[in-house]
Protein backbone atom coordinates (compact mmCIF):
# COMPACT_ATOMS: atom_id res chain seq x y z
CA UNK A 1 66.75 55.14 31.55
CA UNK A 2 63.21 55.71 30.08
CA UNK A 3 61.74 52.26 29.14
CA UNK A 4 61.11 53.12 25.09
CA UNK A 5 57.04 53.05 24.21
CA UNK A 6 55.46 49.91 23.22
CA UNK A 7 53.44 49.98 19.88
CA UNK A 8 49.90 48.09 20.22
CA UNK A 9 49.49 47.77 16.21
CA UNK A 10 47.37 46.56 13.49
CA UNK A 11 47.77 45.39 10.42
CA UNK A 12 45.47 46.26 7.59
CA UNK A 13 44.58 45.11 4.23
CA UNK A 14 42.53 46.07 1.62
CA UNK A 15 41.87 43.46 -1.39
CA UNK A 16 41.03 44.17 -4.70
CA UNK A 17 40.75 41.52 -7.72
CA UNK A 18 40.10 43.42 -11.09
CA UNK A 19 40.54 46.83 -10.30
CA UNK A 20 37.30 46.32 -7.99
CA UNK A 21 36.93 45.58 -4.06
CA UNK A 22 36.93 41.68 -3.27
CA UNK A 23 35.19 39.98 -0.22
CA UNK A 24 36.53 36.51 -1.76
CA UNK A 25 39.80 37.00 0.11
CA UNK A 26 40.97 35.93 3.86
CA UNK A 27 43.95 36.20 5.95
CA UNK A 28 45.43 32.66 6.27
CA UNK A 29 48.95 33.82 8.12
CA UNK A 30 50.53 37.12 9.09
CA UNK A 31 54.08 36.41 10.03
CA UNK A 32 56.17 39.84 11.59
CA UNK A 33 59.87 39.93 11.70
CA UNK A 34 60.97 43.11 13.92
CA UNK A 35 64.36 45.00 12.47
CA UNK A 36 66.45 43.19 15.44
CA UNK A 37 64.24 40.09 16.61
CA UNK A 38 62.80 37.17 16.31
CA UNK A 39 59.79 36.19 13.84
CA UNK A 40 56.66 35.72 15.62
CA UNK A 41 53.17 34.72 13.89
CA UNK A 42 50.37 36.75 15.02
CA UNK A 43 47.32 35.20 15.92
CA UNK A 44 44.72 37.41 17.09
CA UNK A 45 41.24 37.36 15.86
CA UNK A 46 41.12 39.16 12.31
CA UNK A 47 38.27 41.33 11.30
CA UNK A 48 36.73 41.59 8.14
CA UNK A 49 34.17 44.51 6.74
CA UNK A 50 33.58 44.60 3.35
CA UNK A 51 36.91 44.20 1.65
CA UNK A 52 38.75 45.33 4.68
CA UNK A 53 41.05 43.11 6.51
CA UNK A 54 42.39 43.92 10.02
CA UNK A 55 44.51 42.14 11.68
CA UNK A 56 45.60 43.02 15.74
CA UNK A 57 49.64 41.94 15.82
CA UNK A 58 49.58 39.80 19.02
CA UNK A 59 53.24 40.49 19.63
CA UNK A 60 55.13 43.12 21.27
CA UNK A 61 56.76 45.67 19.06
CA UNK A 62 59.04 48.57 20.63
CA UNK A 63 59.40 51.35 18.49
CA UNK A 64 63.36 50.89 18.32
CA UNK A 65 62.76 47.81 16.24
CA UNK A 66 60.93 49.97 13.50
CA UNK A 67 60.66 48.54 9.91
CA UNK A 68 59.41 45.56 10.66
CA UNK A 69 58.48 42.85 7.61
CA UNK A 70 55.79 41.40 7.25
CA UNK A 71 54.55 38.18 5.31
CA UNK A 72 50.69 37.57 5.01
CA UNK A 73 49.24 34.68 3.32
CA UNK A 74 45.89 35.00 1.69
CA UNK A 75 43.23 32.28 0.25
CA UNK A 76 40.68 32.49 -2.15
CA UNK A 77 37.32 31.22 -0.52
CA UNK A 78 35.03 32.58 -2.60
CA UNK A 79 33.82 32.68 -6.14
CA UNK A 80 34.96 28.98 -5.95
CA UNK A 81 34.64 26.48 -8.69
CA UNK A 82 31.64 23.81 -7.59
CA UNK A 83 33.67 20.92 -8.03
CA UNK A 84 35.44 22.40 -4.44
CA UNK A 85 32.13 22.80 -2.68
CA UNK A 86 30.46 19.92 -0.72
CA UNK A 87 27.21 19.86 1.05
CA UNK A 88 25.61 18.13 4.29
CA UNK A 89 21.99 19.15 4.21
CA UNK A 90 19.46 19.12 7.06
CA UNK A 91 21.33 17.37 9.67
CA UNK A 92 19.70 16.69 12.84
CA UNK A 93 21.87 17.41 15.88
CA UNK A 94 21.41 14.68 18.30
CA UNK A 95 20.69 14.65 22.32
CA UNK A 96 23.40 15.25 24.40
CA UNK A 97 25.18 12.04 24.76
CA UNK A 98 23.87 10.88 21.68
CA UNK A 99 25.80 10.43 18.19
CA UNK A 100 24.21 10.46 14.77
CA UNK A 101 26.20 8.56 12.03
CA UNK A 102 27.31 9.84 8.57
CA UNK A 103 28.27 7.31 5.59
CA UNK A 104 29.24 10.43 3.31
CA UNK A 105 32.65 10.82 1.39
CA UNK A 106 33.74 13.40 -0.52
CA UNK A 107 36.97 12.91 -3.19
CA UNK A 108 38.35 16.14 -4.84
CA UNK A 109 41.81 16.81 -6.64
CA UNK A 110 43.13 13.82 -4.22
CA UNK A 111 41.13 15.21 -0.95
CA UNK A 112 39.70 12.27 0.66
CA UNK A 113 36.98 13.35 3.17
CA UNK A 114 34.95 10.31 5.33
CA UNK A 115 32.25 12.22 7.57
CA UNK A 116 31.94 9.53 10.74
CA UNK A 117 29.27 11.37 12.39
CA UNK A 118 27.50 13.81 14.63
CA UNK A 119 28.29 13.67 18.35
CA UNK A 120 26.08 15.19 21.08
CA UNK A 121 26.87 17.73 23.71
CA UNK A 122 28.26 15.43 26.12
CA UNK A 123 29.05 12.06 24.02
CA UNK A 124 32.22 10.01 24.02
CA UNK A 125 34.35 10.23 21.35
CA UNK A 126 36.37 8.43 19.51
CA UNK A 127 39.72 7.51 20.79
CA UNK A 128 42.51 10.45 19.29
CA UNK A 129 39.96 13.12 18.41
CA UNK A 130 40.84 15.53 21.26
CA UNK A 131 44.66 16.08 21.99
CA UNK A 132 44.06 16.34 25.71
CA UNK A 133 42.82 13.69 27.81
CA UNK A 134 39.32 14.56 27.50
CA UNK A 135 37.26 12.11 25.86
CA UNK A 136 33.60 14.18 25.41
CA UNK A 137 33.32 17.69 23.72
CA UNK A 138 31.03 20.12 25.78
CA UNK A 139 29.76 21.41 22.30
CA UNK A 140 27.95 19.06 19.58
CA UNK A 141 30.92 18.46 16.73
CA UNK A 142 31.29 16.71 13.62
CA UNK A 143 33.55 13.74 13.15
CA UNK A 144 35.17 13.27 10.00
CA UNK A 145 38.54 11.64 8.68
CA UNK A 146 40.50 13.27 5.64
CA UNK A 147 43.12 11.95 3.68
CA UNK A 148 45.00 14.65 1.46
CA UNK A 149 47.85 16.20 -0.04
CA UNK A 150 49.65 18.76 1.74
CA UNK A 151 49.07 22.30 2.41
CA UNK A 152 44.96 22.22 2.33
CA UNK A 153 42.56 23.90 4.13
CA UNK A 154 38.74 23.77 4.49
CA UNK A 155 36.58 25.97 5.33
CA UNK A 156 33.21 24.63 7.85
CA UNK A 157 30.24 26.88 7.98
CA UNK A 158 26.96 25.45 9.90
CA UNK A 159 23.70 27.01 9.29
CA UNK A 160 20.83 26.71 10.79
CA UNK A 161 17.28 28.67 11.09
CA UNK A 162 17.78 31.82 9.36
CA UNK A 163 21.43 32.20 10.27
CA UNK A 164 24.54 31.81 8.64
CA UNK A 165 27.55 33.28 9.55
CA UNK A 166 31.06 32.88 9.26
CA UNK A 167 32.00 33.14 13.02
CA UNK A 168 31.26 29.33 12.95
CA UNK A 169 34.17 28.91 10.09
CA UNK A 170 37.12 27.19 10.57
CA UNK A 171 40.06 26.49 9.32
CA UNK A 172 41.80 23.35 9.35
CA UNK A 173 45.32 22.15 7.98
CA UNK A 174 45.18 18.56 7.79
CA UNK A 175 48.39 16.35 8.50
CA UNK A 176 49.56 13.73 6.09
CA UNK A 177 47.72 10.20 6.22
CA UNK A 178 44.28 9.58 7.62
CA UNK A 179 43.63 11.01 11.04
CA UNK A 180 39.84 11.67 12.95
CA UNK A 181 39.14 15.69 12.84
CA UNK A 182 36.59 17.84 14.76
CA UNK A 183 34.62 20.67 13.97
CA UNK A 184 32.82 22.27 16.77
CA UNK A 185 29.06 23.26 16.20
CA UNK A 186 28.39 26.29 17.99
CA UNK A 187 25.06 27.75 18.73
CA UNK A 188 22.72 25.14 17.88
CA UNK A 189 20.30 23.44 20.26
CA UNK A 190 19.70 19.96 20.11
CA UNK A 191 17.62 18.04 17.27
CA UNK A 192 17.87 22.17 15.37
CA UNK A 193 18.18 20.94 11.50
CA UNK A 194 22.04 22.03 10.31
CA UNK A 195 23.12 22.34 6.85
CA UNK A 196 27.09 22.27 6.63
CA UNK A 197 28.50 23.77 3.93
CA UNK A 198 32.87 22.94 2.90
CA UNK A 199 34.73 24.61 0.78
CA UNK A 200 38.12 23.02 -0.17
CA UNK A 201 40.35 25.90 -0.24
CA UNK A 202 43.23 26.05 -2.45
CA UNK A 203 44.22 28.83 -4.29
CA UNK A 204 46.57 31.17 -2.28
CA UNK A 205 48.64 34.17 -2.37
CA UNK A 206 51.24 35.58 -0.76
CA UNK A 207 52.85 39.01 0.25
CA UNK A 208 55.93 40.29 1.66
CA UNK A 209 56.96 43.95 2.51
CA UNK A 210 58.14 46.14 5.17
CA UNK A 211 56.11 48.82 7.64
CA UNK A 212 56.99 51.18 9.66
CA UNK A 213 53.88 51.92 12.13
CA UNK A 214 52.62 55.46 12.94
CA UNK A 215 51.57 56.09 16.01
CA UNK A 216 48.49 57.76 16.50
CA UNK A 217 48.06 60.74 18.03
């Protein structure tokens, strides 16, 4: 018996917001249900161009199992309002093994944000940051606490020099009470000046259909 041809496929998106292409959209969550399996999330890296959204499925999908649904979650981060913007200007990344303290707090719509500080390449951290046993990041990373309601995420993007890009964003879904977070800073050298830039990220939609893939000739 002839083992049946597995699909390598990609999801794509376009978004539009008043009959015009939008860039103020990103893919949150792209869950696939095959016709006669399990639901899997896929989690490959996404790729944006203009208002273009590609997304790789990570799992494997046999053509037998052809419609498949599909559920992607979208959020809105940009054209925000400013009370959901918050900026950290002109930080100073310290030495490695050093750590620069922050006393900043941000409150919005019940999102409690405490910035700790600014750890070095290299620096202990504090106890519960990292879920493995390690107790230093090998990248310099801001410390912060938040305190919020459910189902929020915030997006990080560093600049620094001339160059700001959202490869350094992240996303992060914070748990209920007040736990220490990390956000690793990526491509900066030592005592560079950093502006970070959060965006509290709320407004969402979501989308569910069916595909059936083509395969390409």
């Amino acid at each position: 018996k002839d083992t049946p041809p597995r699909w390598t496929s990609i999801a794509a998106f376009a978004t539009w917001e008043n009959g015009k292409p939008s860039t103020n959209w990103r893919l949150m969550d792209l869950l696939v249900t095959p016709n006669a399996g399990r639901a899997f999330r896929s989690n490959l890296g996404v790729i944006y161009k203009d208002n273009t959204i590609r997304a790789p499925i990570s799992g494997t999908l046999w053509k037998e199992d052809a419609p498949f649904k599909l559920r992607a979650v979208f959020f809105r981060v940009g054209d925000l309002p400013k009370s959901d913007l918050f900026q950290l200007a002109d930080v100073v990344i310290p030495k490695p093994g050093e750590m620069l303290p922050l006393k900043r707090k941000w409150n919005n719509v019940g999102v409690n944000i405490e910035f700790v500080g600014i750890y070095g390449a290299g620096a202990k951290l504090p106890a519960g940051v990292l879920e493995s046993e390690k107790t230093t990041s090998p990248l310099p990373c801001l410390i912060y606490t938040i305190t919020d309601q459910e189902n929020t995420y915030l997006e990080f993007i560093a600049q620094h020099s001339e160059m700001r890009s959202r490869n350094v964003a992240e996303f992060r879904k914070p748990q209920r009470g007040k736990a220490l977070q990390y956000f690793s800073i990526v491509d900066v050298d030592p005592e560079d000046s950093v502006t970070f830039e959060f965006a509290l990220i709320r407004e969402k939609k979501e989308f569910s259909f069916t595909a059936t893939p083509s395969p390409k000739n």
